[in-house]
N, C-alpha and C. Protein backbone atom coordinates (compact mmCIF):
# COMPACT_ATOMS: atom_id res chain seq x y z
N UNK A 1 0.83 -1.17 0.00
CA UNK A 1 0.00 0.00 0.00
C UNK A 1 0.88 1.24 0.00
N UNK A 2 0.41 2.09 -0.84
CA UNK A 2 1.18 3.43 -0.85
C UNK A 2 1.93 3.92 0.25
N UNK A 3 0.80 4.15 1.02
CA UNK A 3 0.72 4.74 2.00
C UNK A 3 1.25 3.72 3.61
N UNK A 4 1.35 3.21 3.44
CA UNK A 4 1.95 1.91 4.42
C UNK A 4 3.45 2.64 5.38
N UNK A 5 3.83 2.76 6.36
CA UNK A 5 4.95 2.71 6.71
C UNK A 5 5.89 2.00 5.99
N UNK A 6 5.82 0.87 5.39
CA UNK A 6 7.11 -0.11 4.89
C UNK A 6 6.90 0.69 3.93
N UNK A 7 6.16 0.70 2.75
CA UNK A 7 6.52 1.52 1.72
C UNK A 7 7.33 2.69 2.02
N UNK A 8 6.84 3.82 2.86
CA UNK A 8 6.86 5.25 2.87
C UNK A 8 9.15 4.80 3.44
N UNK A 9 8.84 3.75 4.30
CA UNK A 9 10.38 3.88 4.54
C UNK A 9 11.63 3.04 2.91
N UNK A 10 10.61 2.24 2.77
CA UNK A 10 11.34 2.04 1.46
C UNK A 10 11.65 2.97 0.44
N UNK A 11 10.84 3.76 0.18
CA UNK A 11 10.60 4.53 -0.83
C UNK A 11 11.38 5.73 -0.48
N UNK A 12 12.00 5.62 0.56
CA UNK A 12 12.67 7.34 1.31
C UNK A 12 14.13 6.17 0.72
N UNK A 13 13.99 5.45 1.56
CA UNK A 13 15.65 4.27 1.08
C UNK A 13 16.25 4.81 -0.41
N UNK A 14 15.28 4.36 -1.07
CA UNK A 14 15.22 4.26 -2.74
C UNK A 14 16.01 5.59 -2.85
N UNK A 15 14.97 6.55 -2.48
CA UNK A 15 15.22 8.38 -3.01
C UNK A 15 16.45 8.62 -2.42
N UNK A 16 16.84 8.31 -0.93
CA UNK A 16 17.89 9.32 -0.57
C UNK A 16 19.58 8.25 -0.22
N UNK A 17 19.38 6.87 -0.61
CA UNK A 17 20.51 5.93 -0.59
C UNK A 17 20.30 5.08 -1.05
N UNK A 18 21.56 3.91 -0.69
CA UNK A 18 21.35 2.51 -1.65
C UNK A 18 21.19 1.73 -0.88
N UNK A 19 20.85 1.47 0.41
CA UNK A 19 20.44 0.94 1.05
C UNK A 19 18.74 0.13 0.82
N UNK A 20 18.93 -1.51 0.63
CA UNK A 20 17.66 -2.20 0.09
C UNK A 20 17.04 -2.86 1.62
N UNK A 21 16.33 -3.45 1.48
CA UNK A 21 15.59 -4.26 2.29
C UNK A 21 16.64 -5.34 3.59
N UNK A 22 16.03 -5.18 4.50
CA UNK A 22 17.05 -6.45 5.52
C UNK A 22 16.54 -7.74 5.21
N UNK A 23 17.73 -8.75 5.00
CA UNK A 23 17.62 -9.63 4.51
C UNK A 23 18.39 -11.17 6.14
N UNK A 24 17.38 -12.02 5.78
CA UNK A 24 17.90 -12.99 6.76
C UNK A 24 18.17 -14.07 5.96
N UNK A 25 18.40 -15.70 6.36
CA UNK A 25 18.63 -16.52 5.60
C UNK A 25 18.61 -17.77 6.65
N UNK A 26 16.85 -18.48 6.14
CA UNK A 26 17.24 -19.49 7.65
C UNK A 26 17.81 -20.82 7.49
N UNK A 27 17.97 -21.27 8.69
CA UNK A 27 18.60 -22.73 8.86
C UNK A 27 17.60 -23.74 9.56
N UNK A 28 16.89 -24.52 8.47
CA UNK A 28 16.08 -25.72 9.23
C UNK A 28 16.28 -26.68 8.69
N UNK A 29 16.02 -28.34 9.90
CA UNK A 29 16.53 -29.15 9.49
C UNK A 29 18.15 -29.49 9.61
N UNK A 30 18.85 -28.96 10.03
CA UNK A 30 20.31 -29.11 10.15
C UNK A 30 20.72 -29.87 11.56
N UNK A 31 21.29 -31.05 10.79
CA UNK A 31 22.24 -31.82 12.69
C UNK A 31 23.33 -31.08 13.49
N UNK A 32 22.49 -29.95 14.42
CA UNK A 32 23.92 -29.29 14.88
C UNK A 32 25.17 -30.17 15.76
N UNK A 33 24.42 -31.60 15.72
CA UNK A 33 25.74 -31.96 16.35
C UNK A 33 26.87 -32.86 15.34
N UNK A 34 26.53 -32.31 14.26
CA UNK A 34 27.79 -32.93 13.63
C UNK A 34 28.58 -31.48 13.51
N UNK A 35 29.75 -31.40 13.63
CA UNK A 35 30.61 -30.28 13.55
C UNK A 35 31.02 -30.40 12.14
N UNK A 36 30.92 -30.74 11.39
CA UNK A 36 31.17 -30.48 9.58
C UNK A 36 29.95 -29.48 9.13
N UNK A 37 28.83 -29.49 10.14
CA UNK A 37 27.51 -28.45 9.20
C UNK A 37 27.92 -27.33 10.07
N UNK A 38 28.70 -27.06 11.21
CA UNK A 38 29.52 -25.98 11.68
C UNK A 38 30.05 -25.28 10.61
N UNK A 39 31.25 -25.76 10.02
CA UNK A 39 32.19 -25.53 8.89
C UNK A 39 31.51 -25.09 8.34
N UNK A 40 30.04 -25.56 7.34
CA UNK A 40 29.61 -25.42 6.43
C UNK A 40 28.95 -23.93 6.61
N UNK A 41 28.38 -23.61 7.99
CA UNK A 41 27.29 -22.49 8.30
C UNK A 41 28.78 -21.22 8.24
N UNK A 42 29.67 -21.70 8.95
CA UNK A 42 31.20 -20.58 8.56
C UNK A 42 31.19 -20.50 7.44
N UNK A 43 31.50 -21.11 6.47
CA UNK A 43 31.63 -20.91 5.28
C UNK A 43 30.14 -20.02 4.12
N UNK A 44 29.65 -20.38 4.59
CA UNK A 44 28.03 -19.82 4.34
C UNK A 44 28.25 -18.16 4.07
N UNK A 45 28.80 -18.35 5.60
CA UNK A 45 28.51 -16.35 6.25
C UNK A 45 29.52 -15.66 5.42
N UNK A 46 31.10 -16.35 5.25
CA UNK A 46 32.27 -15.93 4.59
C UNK A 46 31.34 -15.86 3.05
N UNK A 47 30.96 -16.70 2.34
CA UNK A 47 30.44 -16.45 1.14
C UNK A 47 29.27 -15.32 1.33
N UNK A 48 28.51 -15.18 2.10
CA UNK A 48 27.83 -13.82 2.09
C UNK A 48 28.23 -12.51 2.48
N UNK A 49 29.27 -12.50 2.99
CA UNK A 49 29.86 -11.35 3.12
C UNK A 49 30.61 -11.20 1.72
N UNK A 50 31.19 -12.33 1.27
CA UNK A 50 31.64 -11.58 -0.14
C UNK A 50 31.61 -11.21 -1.23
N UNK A 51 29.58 -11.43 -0.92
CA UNK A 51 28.54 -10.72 -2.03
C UNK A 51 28.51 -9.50 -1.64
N UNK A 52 29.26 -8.19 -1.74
CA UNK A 52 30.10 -7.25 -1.83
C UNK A 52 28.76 -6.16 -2.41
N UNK A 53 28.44 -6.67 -3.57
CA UNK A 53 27.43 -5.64 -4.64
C UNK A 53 26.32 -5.98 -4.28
N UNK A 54 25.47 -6.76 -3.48
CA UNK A 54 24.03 -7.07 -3.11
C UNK A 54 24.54 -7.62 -1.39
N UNK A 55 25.09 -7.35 -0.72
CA UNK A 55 25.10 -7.14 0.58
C UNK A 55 26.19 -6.60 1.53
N UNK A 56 25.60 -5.84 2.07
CA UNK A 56 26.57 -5.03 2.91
C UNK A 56 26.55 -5.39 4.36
N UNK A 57 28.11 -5.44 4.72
CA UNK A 57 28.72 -6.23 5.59
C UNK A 57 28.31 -5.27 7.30
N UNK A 58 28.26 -5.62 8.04
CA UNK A 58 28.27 -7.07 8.55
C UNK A 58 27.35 -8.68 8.42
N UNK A 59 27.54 -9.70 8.13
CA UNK A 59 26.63 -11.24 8.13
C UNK A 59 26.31 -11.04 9.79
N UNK A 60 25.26 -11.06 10.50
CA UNK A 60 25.04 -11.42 11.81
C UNK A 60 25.01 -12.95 12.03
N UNK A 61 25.96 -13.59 12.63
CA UNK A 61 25.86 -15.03 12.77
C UNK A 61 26.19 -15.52 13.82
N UNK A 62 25.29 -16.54 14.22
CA UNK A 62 25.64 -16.70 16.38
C UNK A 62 26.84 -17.81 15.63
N UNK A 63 27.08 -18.69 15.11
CA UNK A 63 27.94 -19.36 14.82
C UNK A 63 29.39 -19.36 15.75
N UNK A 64 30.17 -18.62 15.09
CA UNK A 64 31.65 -17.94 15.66
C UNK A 64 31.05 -17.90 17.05
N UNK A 65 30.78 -16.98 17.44
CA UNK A 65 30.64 -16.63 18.86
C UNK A 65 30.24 -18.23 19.83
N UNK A 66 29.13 -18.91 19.43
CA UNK A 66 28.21 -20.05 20.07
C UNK A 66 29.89 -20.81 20.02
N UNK A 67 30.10 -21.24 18.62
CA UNK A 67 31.69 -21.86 18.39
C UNK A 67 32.75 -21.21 20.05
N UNK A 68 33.07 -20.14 20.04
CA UNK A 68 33.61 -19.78 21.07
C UNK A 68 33.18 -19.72 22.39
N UNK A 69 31.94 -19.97 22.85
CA UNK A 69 31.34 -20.20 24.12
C UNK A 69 31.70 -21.33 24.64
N UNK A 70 31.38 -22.26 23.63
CA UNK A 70 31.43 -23.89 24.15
C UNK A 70 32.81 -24.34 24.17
N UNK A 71 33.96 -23.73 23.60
CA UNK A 71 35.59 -23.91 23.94
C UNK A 71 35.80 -23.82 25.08
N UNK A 72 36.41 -24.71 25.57
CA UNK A 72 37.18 -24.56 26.64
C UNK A 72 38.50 -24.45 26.77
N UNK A 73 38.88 -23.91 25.45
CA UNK A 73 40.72 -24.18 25.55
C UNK A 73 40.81 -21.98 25.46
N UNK A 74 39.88 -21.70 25.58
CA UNK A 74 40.25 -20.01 25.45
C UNK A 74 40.09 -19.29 26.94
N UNK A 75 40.54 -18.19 26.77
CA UNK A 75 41.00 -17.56 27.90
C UNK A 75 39.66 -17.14 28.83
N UNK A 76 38.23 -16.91 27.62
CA UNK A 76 37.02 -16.59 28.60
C UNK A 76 35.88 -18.05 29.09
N UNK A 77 36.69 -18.77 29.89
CA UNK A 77 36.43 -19.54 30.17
C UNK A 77 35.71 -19.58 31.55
N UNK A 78 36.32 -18.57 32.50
CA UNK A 78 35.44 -18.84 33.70
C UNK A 78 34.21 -17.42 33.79
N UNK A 79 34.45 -16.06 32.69
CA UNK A 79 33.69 -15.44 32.83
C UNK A 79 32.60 -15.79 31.67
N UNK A 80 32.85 -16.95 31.29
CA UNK A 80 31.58 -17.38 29.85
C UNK A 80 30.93 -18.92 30.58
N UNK A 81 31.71 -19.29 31.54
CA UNK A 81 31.25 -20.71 31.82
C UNK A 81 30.74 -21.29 30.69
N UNK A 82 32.03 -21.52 29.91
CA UNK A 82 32.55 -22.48 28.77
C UNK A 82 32.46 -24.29 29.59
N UNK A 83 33.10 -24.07 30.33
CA UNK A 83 33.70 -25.08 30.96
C UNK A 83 31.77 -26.08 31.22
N UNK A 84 31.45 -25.75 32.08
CA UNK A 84 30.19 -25.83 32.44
C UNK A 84 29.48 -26.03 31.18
N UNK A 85 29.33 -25.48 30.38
CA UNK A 85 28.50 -25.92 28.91
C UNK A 85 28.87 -26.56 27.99
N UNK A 86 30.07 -26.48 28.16
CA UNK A 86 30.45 -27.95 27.56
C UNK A 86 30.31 -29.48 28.30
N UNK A 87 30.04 -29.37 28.66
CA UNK A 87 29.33 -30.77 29.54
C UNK A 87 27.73 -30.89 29.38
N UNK A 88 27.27 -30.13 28.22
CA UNK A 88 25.64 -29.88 28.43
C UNK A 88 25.18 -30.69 26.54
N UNK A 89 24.69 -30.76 26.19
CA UNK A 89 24.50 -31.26 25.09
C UNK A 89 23.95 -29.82 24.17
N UNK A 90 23.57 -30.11 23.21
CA UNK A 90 23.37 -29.31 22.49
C UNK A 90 22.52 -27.93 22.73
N UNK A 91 21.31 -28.68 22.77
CA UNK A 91 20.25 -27.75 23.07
C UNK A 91 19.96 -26.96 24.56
N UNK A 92 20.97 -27.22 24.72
CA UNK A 92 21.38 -26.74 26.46
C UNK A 92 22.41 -26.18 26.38
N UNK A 93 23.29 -25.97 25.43
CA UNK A 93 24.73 -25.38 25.56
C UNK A 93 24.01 -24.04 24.39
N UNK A 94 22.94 -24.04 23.75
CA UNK A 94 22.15 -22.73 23.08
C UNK A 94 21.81 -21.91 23.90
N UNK A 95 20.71 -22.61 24.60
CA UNK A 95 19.99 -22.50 25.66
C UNK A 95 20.81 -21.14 26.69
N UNK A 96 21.76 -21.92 27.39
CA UNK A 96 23.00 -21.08 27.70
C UNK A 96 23.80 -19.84 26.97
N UNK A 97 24.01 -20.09 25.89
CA UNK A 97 24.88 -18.60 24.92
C UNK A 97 23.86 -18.06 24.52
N UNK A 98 22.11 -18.22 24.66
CA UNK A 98 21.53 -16.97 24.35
C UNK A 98 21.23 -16.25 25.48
N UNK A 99 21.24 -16.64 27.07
CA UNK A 99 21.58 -16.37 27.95
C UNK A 99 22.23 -15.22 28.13
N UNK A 100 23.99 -15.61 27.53
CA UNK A 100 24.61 -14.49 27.77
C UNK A 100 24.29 -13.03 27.44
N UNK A 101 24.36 -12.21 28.61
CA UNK A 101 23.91 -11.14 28.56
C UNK A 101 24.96 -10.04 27.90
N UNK A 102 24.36 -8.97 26.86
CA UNK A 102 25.26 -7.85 26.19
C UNK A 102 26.18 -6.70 27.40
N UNK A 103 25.68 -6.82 28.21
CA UNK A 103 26.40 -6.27 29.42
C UNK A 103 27.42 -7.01 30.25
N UNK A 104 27.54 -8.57 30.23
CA UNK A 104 28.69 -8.95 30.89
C UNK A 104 30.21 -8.99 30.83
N UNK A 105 31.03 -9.84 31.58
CA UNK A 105 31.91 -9.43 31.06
C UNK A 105 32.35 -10.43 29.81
N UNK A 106 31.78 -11.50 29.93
CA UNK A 106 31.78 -12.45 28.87
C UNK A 106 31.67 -12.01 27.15
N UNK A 107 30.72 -11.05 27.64
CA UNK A 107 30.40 -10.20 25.86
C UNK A 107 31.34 -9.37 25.92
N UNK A 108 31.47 -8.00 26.53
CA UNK A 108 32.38 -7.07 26.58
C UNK A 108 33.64 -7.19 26.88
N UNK A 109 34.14 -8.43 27.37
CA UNK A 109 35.56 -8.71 27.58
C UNK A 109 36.10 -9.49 26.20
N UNK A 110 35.29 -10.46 25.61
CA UNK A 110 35.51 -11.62 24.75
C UNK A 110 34.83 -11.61 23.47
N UNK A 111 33.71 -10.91 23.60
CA UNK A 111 33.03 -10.72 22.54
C UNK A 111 31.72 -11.76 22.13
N UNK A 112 31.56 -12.87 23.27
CA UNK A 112 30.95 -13.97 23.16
C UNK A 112 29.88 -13.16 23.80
N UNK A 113 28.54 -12.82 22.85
CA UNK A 113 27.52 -12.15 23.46
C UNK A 113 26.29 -12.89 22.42
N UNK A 114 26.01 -13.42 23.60
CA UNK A 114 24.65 -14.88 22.93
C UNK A 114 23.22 -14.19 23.19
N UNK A 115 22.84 -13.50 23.38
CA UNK A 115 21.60 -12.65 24.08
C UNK A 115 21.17 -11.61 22.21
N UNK A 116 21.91 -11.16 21.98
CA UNK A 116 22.30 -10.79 20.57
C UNK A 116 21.43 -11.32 19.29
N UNK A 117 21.15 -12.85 19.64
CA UNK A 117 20.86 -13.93 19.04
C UNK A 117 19.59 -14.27 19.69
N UNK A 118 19.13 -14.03 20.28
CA UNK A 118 17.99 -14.46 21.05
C UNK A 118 16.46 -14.79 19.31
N UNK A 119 16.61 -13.42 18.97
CA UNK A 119 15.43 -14.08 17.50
C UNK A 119 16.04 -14.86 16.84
N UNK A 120 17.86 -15.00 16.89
CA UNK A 120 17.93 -15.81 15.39
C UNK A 120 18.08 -17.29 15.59
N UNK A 121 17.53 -17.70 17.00
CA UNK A 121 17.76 -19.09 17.11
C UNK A 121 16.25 -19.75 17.50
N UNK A 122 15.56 -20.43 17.34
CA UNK A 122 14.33 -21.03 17.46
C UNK A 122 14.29 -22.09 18.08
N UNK A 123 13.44 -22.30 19.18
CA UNK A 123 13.50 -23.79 19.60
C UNK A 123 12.13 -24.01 19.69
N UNK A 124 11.83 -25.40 19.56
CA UNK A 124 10.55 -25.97 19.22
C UNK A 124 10.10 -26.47 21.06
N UNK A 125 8.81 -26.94 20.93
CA UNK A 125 8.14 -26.80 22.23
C UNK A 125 8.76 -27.83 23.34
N UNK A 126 9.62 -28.98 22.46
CA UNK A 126 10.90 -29.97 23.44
C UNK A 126 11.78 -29.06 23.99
N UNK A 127 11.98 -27.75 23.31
CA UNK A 127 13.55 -27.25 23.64
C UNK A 127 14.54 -27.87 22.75
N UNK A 128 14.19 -28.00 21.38
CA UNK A 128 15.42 -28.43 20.67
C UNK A 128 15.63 -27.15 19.64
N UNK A 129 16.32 -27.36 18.85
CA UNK A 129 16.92 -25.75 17.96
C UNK A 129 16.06 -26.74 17.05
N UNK A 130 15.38 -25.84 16.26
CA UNK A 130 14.47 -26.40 15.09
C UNK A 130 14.78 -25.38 14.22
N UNK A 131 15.06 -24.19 13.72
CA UNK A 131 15.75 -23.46 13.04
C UNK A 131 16.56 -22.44 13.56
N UNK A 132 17.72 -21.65 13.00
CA UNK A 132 17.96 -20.73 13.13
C UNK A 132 18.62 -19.53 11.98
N UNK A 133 18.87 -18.70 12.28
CA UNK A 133 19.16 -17.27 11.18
C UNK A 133 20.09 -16.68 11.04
N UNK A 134 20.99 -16.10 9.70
CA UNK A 134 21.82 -15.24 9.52
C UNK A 134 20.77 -13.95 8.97
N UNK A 135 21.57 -13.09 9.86
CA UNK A 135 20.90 -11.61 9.17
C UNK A 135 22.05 -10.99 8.39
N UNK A 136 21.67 -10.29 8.28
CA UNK A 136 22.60 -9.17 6.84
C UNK A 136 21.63 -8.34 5.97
């Protein structure tokens, strides 16, 4: 509709930059516990960031970060209680890094800030990850 807010903000986009629509890209169906569809979701985000002419950077991806929560060989280990979630299985070690809050020192010291992610991860009414999202 003409007159619509989404239009009226699109249509200002159009006129006064090049700035298009926000774009996500979901993930359903995927075994997060094989660590090869890890690799694959890294590799994903690296290929969308280096669509250069139809997307502008930053890829939002809990990936890296979730990847760095559940390590226990890095230095934010007792202010991320890495240690502790890695002993948790999957859907409990999510569960946990969306948890982490943008104010701790876990985010602001390390950069591991799971709270961030809170829409782009989905869990179904068991508590299992049934999809989740890259934004960009």
């Amino acid at each position: 509709m003409e007159n619509s807010d989404p239009y009226l903000f699109f249509n200002m986009q159009y006129k006064y930059g090049q700035a298009g629509p926000p774009a996500y890209m979901v993930l359903k169906e995927v075994d997060y516990s094989n660590p090869e569809n890890f690799d694959i979701m890294l590799d994903l985000q690296v290929e969308l960031s280096g669509l250069t002419e139809s997307v502008i950077a930053p890829v939002y991806s809990w990936v890296s970060p979730f990847q760095n929560f559940i390590s226990t060989s890095g230095t934010w280990n007792e202010a991320c209680g890495s240690e502790k979630a890695a002993l948790l299985d999957f859907n409990a070690q999510m569960k946990a890094f969306t948890k982490v809050e943008i104010n701790s020192d876990c985010c602001q010291k390390f950069g591991i800030c799971g709270e961030q992610f809170v829409t782009d991860i989905s869990f179904n009414v068991n508590g299992e990850v049934d999809a989740t999202r890259f934004r960009f």
